[in-house]
N, C-alpha and C. Protein backbone atom coordinates (compact mmCIF):
# COMPACT_ATOMS: atom_id res chain seq x y z
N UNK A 1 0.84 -1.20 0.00
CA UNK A 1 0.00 0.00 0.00
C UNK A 1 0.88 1.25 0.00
N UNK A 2 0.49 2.15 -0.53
CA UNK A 2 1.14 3.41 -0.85
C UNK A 2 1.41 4.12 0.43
N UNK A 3 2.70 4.83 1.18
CA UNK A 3 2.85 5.22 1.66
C UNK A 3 1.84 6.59 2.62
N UNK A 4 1.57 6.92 1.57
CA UNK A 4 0.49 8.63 1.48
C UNK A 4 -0.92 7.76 1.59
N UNK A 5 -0.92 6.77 1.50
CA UNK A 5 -2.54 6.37 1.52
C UNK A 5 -2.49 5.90 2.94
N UNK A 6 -1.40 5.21 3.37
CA UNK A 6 -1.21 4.39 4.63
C UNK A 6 -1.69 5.65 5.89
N UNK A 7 -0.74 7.02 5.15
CA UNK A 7 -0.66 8.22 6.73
C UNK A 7 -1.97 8.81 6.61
N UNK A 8 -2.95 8.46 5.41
CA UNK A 8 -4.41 9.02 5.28
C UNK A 8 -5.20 8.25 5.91
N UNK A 9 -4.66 6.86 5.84
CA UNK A 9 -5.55 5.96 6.82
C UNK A 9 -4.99 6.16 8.38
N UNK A 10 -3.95 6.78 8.90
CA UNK A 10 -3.64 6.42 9.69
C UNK A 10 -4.34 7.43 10.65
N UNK A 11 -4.53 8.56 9.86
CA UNK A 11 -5.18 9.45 10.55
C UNK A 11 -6.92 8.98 10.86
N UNK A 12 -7.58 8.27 9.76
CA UNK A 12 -9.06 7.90 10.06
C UNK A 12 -8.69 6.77 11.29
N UNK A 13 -7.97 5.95 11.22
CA UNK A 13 -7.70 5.04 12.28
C UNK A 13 -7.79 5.97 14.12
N UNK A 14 -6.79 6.98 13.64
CA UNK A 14 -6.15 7.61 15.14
C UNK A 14 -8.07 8.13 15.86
N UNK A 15 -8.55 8.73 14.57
CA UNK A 15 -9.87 9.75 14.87
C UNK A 15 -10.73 8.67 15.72
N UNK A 16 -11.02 7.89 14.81
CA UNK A 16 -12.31 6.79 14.94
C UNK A 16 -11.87 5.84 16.73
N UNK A 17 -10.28 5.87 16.81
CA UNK A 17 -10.04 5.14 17.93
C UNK A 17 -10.58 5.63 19.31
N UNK A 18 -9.85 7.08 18.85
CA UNK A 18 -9.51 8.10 19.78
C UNK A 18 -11.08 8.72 20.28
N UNK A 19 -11.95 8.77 19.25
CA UNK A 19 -12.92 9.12 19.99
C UNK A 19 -13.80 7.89 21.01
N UNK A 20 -14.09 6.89 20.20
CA UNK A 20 -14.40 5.75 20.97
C UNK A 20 -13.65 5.82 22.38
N UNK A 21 -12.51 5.68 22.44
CA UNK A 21 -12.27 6.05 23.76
C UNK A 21 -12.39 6.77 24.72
N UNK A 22 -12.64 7.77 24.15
CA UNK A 22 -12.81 9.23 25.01
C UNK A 22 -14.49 8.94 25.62
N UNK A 23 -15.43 8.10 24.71
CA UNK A 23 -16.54 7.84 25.16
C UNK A 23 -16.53 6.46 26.19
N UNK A 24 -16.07 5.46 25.56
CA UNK A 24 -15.47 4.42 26.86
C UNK A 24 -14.88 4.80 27.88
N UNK A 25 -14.04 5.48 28.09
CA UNK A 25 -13.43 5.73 29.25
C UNK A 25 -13.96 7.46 30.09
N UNK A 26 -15.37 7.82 29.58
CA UNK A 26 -15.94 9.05 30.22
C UNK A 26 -16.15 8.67 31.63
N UNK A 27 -16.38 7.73 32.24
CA UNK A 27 -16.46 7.26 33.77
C UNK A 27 -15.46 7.25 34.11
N UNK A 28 -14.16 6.99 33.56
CA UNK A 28 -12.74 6.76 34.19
C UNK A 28 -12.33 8.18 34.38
N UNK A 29 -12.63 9.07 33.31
CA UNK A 29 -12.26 10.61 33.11
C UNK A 29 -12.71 11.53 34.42
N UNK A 30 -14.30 11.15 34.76
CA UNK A 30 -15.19 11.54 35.68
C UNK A 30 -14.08 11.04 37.67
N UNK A 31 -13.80 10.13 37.39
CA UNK A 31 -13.40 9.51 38.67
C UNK A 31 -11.61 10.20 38.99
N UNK A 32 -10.95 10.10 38.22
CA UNK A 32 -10.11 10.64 38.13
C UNK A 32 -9.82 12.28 38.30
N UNK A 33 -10.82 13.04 37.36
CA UNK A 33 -10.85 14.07 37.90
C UNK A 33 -11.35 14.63 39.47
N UNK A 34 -12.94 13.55 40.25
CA UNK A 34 -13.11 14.18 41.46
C UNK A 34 -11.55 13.46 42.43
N UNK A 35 -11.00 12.72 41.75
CA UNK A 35 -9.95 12.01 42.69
C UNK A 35 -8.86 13.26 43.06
N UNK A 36 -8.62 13.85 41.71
CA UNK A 36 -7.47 14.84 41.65
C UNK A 36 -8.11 16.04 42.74
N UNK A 37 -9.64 16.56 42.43
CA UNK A 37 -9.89 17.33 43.14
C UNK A 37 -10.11 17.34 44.48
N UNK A 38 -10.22 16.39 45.42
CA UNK A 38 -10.35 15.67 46.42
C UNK A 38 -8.89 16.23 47.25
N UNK A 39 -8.00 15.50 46.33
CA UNK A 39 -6.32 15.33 46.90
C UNK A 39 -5.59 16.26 47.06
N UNK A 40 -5.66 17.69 46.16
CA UNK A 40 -5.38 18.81 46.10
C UNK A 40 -6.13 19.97 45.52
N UNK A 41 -5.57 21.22 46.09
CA UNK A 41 -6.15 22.34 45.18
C UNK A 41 -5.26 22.64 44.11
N UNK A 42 -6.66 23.12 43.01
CA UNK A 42 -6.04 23.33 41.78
C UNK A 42 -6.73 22.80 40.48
N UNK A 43 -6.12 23.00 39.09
CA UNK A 43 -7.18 22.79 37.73
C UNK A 43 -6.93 20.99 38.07
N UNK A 44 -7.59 20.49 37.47
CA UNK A 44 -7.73 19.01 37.18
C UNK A 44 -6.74 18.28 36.00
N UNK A 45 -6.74 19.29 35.03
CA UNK A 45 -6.11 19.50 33.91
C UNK A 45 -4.47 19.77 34.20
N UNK A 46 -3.38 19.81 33.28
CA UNK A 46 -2.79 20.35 33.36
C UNK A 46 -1.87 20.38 31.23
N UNK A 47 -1.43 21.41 31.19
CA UNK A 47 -1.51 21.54 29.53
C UNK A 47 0.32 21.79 29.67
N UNK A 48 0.97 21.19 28.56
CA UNK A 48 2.20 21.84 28.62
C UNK A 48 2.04 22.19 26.99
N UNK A 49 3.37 22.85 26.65
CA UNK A 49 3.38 23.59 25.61
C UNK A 49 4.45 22.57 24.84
N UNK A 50 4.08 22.15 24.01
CA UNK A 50 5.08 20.63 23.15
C UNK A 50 5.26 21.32 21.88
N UNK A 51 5.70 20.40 20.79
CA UNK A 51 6.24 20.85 19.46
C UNK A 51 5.75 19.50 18.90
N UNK A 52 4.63 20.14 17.55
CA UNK A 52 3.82 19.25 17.14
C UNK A 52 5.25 18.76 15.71
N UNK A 53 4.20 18.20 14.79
CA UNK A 53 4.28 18.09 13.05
C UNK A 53 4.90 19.38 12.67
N UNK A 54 6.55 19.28 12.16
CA UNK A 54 7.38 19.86 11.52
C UNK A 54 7.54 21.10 12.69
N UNK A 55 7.39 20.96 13.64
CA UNK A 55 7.81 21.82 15.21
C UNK A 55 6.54 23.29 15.92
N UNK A 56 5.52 22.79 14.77
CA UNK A 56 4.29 23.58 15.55
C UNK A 56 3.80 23.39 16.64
N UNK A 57 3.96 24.22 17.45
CA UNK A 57 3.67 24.26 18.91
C UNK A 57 2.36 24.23 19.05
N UNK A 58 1.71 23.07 20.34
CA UNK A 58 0.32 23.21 20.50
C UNK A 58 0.71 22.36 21.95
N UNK A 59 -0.90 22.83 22.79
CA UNK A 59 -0.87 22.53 23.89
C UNK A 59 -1.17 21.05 24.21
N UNK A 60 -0.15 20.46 25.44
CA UNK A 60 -0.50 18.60 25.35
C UNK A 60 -1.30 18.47 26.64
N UNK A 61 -2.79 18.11 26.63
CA UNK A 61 -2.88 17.85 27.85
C UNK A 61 -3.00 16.78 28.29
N UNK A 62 -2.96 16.99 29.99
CA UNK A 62 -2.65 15.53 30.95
C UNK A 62 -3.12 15.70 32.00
N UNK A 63 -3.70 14.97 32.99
CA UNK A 63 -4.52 15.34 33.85
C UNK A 63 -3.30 15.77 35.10
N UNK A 64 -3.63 16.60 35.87
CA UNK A 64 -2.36 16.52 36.81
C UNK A 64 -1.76 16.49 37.85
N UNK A 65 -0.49 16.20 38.06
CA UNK A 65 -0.45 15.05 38.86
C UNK A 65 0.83 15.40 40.10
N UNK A 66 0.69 16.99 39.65
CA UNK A 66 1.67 17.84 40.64
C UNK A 66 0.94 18.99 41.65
N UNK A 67 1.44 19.68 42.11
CA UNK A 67 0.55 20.42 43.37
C UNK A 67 0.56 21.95 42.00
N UNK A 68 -0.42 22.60 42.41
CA UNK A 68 -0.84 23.66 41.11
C UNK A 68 0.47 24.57 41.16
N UNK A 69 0.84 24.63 39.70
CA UNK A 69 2.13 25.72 39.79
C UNK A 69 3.24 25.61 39.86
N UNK A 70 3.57 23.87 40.00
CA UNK A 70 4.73 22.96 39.95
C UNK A 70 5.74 23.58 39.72
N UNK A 71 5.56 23.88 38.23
CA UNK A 71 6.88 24.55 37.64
C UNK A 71 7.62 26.07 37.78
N UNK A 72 6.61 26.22 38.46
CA UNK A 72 7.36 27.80 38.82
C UNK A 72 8.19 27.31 40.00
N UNK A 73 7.65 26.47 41.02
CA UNK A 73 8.95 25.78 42.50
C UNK A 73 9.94 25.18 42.25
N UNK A 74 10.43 24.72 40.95
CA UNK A 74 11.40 23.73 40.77
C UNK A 74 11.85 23.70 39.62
N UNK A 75 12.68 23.00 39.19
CA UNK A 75 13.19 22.70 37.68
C UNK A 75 11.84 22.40 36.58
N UNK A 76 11.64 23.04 35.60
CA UNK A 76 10.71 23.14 34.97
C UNK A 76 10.68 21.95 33.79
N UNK A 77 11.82 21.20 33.63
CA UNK A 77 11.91 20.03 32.79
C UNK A 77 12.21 18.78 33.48
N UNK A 78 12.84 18.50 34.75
CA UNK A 78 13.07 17.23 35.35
C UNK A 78 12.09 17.46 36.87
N UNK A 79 12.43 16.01 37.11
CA UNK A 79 11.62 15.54 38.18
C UNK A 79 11.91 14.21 38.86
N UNK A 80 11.58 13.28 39.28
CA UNK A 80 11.96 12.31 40.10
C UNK A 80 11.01 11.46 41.13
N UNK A 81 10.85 10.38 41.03
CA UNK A 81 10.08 9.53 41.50
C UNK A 81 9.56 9.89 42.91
N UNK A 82 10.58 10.64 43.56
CA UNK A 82 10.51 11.27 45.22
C UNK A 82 10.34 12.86 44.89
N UNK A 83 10.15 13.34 44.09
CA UNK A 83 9.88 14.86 43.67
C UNK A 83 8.51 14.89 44.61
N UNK A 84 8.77 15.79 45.78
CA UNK A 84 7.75 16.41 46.75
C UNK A 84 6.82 17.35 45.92
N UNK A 85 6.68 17.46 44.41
CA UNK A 85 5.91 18.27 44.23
C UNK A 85 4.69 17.40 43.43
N UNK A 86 5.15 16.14 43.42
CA UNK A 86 3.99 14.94 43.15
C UNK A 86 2.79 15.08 44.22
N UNK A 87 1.45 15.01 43.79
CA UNK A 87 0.43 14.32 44.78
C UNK A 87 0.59 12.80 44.97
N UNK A 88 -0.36 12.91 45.92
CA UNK A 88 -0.84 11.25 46.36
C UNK A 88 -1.20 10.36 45.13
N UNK A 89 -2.28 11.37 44.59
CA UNK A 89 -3.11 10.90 43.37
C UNK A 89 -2.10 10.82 42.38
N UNK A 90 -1.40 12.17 41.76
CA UNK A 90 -0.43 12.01 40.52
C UNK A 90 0.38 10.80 40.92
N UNK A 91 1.07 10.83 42.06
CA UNK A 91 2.22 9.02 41.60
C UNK A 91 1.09 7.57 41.33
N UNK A 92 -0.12 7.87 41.88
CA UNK A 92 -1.09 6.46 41.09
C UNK A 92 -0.98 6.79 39.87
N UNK A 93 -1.39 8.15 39.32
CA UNK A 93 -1.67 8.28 38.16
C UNK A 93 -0.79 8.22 36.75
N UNK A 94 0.81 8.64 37.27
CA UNK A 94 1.72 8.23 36.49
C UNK A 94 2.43 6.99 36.23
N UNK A 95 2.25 6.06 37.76
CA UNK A 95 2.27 5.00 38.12
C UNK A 95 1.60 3.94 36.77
N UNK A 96 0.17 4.45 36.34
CA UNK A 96 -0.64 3.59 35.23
C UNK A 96 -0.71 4.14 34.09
N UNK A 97 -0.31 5.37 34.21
CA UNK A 97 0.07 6.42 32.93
C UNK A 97 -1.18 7.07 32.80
N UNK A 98 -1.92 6.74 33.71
CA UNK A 98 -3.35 7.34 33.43
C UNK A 98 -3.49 8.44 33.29
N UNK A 99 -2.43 9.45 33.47
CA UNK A 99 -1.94 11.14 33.50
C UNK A 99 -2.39 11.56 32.14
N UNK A 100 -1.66 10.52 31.01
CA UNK A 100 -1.45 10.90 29.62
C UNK A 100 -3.13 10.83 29.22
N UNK A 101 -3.99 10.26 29.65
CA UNK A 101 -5.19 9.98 29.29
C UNK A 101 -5.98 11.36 28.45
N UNK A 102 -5.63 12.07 28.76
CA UNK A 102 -6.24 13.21 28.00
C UNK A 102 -5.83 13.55 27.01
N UNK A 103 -4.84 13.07 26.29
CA UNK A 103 -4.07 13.12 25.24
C UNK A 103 -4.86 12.79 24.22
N UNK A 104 -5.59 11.77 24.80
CA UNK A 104 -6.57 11.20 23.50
C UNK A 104 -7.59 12.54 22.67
N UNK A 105 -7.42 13.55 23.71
CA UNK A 105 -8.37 14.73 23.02
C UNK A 105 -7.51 15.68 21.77
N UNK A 106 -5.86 15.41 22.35
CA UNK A 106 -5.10 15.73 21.40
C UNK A 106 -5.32 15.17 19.73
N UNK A 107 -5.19 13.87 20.49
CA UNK A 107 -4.97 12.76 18.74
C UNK A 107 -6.50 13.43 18.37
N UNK A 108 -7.62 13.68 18.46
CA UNK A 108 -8.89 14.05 17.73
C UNK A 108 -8.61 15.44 17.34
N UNK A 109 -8.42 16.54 18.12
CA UNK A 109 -7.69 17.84 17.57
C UNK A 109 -6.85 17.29 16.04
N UNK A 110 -5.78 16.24 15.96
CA UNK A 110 -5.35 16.03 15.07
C UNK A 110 -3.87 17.00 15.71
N UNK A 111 -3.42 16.96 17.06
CA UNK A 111 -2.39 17.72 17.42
C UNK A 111 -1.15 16.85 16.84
N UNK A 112 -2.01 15.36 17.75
CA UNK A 112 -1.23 14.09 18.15
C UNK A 112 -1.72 12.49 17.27
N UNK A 113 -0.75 11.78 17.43
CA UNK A 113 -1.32 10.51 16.80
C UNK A 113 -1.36 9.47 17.80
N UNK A 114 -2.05 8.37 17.42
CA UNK A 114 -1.95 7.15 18.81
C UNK A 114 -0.51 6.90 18.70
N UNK A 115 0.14 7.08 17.52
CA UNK A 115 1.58 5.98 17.27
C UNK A 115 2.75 7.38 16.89
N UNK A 116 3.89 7.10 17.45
CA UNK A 116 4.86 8.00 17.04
C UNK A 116 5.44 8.99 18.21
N UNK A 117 6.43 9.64 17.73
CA UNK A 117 7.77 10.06 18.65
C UNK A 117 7.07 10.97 20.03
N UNK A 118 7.24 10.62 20.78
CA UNK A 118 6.79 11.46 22.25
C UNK A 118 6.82 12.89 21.96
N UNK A 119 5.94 13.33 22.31
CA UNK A 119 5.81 15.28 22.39
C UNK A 119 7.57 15.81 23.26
N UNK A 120 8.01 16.77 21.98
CA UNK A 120 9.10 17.60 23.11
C UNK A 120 8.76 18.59 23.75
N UNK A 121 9.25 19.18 24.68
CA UNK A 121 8.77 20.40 25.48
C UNK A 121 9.31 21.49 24.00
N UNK A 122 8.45 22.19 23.59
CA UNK A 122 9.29 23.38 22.67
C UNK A 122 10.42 23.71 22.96
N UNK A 123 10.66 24.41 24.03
CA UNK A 123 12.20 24.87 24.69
C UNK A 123 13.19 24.39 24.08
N UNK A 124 12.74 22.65 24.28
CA UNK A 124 14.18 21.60 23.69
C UNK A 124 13.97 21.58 22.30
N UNK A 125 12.96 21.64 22.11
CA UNK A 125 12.51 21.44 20.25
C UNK A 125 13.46 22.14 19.56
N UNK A 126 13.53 23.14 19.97
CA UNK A 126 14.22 24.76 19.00
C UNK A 126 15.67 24.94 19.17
N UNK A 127 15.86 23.62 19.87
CA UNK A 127 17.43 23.09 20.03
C UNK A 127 18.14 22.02 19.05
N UNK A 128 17.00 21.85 18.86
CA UNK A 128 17.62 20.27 18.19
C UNK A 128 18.76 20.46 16.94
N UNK A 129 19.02 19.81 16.81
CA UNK A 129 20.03 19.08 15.56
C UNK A 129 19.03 18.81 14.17
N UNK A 130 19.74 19.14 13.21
CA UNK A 130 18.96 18.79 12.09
C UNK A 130 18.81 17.01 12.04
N UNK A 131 19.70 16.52 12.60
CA UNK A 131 19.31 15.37 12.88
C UNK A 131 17.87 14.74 13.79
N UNK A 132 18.21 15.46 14.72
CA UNK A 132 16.86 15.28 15.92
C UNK A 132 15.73 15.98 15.48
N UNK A 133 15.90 16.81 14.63
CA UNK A 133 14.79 17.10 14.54
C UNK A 133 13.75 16.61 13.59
N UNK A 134 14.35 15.25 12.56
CA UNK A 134 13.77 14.67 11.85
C UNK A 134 12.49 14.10 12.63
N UNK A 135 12.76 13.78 14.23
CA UNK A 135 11.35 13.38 14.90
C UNK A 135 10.27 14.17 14.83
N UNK A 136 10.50 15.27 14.08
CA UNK A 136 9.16 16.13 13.77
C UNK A 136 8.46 16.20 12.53
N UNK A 137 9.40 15.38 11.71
CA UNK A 137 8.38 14.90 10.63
C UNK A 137 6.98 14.02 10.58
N UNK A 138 6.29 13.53 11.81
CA UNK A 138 5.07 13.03 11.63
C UNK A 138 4.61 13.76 13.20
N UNK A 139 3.46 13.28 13.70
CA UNK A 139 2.82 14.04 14.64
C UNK A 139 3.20 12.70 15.58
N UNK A 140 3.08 13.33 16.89
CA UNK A 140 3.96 13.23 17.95
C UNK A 140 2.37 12.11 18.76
N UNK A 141 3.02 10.99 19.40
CA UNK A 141 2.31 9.86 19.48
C UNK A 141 1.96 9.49 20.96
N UNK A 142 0.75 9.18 21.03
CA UNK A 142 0.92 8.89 22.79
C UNK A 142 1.96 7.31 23.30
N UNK A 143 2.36 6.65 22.30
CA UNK A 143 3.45 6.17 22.57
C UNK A 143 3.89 6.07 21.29
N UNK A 144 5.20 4.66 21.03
CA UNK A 144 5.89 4.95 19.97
C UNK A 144 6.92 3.44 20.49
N UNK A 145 8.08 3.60 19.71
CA UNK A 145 8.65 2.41 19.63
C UNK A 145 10.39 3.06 20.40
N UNK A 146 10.34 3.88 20.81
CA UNK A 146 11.66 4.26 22.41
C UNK A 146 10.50 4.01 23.34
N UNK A 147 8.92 4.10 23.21
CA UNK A 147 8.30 3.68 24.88
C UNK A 147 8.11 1.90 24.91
N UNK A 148 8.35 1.35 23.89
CA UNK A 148 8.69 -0.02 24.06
C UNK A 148 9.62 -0.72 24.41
N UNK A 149 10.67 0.04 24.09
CA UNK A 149 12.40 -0.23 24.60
C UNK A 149 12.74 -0.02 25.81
N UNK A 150 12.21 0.34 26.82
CA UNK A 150 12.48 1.33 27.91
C UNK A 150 11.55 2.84 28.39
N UNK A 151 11.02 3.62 27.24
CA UNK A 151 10.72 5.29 27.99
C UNK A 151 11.78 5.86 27.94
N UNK A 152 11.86 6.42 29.68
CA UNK A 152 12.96 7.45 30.28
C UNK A 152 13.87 6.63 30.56
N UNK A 153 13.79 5.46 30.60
CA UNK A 153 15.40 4.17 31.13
C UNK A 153 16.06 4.41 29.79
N UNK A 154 15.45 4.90 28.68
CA UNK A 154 16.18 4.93 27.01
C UNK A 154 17.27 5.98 27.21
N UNK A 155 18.74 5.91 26.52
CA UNK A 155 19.64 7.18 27.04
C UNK A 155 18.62 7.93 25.43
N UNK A 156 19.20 9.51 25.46
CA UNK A 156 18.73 10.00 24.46
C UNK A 156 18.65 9.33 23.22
N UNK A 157 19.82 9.80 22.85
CA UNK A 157 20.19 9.25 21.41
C UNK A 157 19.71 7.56 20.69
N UNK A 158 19.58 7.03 21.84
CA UNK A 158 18.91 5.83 21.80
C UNK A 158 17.26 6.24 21.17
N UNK A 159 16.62 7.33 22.10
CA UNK A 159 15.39 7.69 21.39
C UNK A 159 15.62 8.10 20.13
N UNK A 160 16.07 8.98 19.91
CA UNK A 160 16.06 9.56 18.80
C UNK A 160 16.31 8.49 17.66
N UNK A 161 17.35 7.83 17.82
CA UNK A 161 17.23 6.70 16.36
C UNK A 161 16.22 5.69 16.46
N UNK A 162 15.35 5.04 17.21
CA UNK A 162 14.21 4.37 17.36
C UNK A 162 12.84 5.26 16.53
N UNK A 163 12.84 6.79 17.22
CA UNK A 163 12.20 7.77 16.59
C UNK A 163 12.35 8.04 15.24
N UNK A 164 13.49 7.72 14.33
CA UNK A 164 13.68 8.01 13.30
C UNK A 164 13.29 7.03 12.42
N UNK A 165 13.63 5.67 13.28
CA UNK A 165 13.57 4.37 12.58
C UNK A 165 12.11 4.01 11.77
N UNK A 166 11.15 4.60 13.26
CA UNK A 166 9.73 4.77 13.21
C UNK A 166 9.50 4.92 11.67
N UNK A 167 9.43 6.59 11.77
CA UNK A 167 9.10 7.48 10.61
C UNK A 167 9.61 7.15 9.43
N UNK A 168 10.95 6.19 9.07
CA UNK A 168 11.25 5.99 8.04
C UNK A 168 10.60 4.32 7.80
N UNK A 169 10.52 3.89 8.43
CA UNK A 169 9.96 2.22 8.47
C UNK A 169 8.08 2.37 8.44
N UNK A 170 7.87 3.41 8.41
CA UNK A 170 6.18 3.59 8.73
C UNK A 170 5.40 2.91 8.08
N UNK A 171 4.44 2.46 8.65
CA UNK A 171 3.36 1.28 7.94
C UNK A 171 2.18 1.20 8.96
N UNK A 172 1.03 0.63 8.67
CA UNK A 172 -0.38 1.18 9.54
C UNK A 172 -0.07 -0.57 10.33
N UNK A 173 0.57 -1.81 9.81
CA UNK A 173 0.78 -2.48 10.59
C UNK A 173 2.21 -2.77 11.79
N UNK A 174 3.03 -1.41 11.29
CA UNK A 174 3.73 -1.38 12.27
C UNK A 174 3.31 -0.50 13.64
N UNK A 175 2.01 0.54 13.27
CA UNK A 175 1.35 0.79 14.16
C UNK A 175 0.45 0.14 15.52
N UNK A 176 -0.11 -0.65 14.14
CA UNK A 176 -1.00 -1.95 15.15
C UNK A 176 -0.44 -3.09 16.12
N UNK A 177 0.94 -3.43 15.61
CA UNK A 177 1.69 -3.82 16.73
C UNK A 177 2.03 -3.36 17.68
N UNK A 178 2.71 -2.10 17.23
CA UNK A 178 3.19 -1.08 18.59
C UNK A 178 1.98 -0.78 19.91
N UNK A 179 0.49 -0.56 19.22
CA UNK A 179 -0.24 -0.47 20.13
C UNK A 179 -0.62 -1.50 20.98
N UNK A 180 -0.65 -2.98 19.95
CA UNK A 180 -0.53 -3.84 20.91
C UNK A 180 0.43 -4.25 22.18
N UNK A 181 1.19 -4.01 21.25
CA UNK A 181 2.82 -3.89 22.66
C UNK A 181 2.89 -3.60 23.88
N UNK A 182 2.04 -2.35 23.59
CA UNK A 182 2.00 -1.01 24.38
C UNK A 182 0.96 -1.74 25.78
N UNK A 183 -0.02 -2.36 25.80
CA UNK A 183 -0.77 -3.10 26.86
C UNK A 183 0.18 -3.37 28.45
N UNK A 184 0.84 -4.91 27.76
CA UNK A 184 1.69 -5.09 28.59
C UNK A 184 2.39 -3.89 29.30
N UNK A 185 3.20 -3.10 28.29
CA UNK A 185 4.40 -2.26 28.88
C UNK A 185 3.42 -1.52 29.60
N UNK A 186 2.19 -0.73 29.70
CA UNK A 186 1.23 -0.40 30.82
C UNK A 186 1.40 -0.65 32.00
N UNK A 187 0.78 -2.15 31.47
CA UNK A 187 0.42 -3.10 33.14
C UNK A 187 1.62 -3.53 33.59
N UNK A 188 2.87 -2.95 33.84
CA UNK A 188 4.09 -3.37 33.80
C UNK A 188 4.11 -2.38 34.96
N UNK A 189 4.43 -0.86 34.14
CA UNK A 189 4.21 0.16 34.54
C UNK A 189 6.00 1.02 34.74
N UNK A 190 6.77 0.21 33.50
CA UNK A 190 8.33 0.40 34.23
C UNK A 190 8.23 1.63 32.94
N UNK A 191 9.80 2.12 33.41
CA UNK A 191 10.00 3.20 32.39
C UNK A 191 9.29 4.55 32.70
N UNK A 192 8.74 4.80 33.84
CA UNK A 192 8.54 6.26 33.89
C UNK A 192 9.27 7.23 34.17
N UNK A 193 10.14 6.36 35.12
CA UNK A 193 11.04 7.58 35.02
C UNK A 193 12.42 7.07 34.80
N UNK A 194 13.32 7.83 34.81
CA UNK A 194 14.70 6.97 34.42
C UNK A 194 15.81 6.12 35.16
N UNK A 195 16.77 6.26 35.06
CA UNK A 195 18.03 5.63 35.88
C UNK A 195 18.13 6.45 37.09
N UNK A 196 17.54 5.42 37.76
CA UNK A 196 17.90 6.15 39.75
C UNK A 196 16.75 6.93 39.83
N UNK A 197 15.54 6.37 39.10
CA UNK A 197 14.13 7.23 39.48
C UNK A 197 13.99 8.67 38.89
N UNK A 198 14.70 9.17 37.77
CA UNK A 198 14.94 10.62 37.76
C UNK A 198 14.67 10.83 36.82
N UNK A 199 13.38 12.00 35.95
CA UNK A 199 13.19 12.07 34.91
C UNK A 199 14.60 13.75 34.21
N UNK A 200 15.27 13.42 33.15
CA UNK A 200 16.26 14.81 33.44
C UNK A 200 16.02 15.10 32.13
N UNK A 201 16.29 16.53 31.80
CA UNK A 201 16.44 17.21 30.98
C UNK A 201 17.56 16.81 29.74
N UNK A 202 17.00 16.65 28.16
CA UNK A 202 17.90 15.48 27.26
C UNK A 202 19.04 16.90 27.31
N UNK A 203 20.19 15.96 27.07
CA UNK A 203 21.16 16.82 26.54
C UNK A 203 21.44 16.86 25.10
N UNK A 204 21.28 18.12 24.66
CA UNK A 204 21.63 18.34 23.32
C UNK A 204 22.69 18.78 22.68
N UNK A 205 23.69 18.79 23.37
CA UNK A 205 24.83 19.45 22.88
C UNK A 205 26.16 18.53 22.10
């Protein structure tokens, strides 16, 4: 099948999934949010500012899972399994990844796709290497094939050529595997954060 027909289907695939879910999982959405509001004050929501398809910036949201304002108290790109600025609720919630769950409103926006390279924070985006930045040739995935290898246990550069491998190897059944994949590595729950518990800022230099 033709390449250009495959990323036309891939998008009716992402829509048709993504909304079904968002309707299946409206009770999970509902519980989660009075959970967050319960545990702390503050939005329910929380949006960061990522770098979409060819480095257009749009907002990623995630439900959240830090005390309101996180990033103004601390390092605004890393964090850590013992980071005091986690709730009770956010370490369950990153714990099952259930954080990312709102993402799915992304992939229907058409920000994001189910499959493909993790959202960068912009900041780092506008850093990259003409190399690295080839991960911005397709839209940015609620997982991908570096969150099958590891996640944050992946060293960079390790992402980045997995990320590349993606986009140049692309096919709607290399998608359908990856999502299958993706189950297990869930209910697993490893890889959130990195070596010695610590999520850190990639180095680009």
């Amino acid at each position: 099948m033709p390449r250009k027909l495959q990323l036309a289907l891939k998008r009716v695939f992402d829509l048709v999934l993504s909304l079904l879910g968002l309707v299946v999982l409206a009770p999970v959405f509902a519980l989660i949010a009075l959970c967050i509001s319960l545990d702390s004050p503050g939005d329910v929501f929380f949006k960061l500012r990522v770098a979409g398809r060819d480095g257009k910036p749009f907002d990623q949201w995630k439900f959240r899972t830090m005390i309101q304002n996180a990033r103004d108290t601390a390092h605004r790109f890393e964090t850590s399994a013992t980071d005091p600025r986690i709730t009770h609720v956010g370490r369950f919630l990153r714990r099952w990844s259930l954080d990312e769950l709102p993402q799915l409103w992304n992939v229907v926006r058409g920000d994001m796709s189910l499959v493909g390279p993790r959202p960068a924070f912009l900041e780092v985006a506008q850093r990259y290497s003409p190399e690295q930045a080839r991960r911005l040739q397709m839209r940015p995935g609620l997982t991908g094939l570096a969150q099958l290898q590891g996640r944050n246990l992946l060293p960079w550069e390790q992402r980045i050529v997995l990320d590349i491998a993606y986009i140049d190897r692309y096919s709607l059944w290399l998608d359908t595997k990856t999502l299958w994949r993706t189950i297990p590595l869930l209910l697993r729950g490893t890889g959130v954060y990195g070596e010695g518990g610590v999520v850190k800022m990639h180095d680009l230099a």
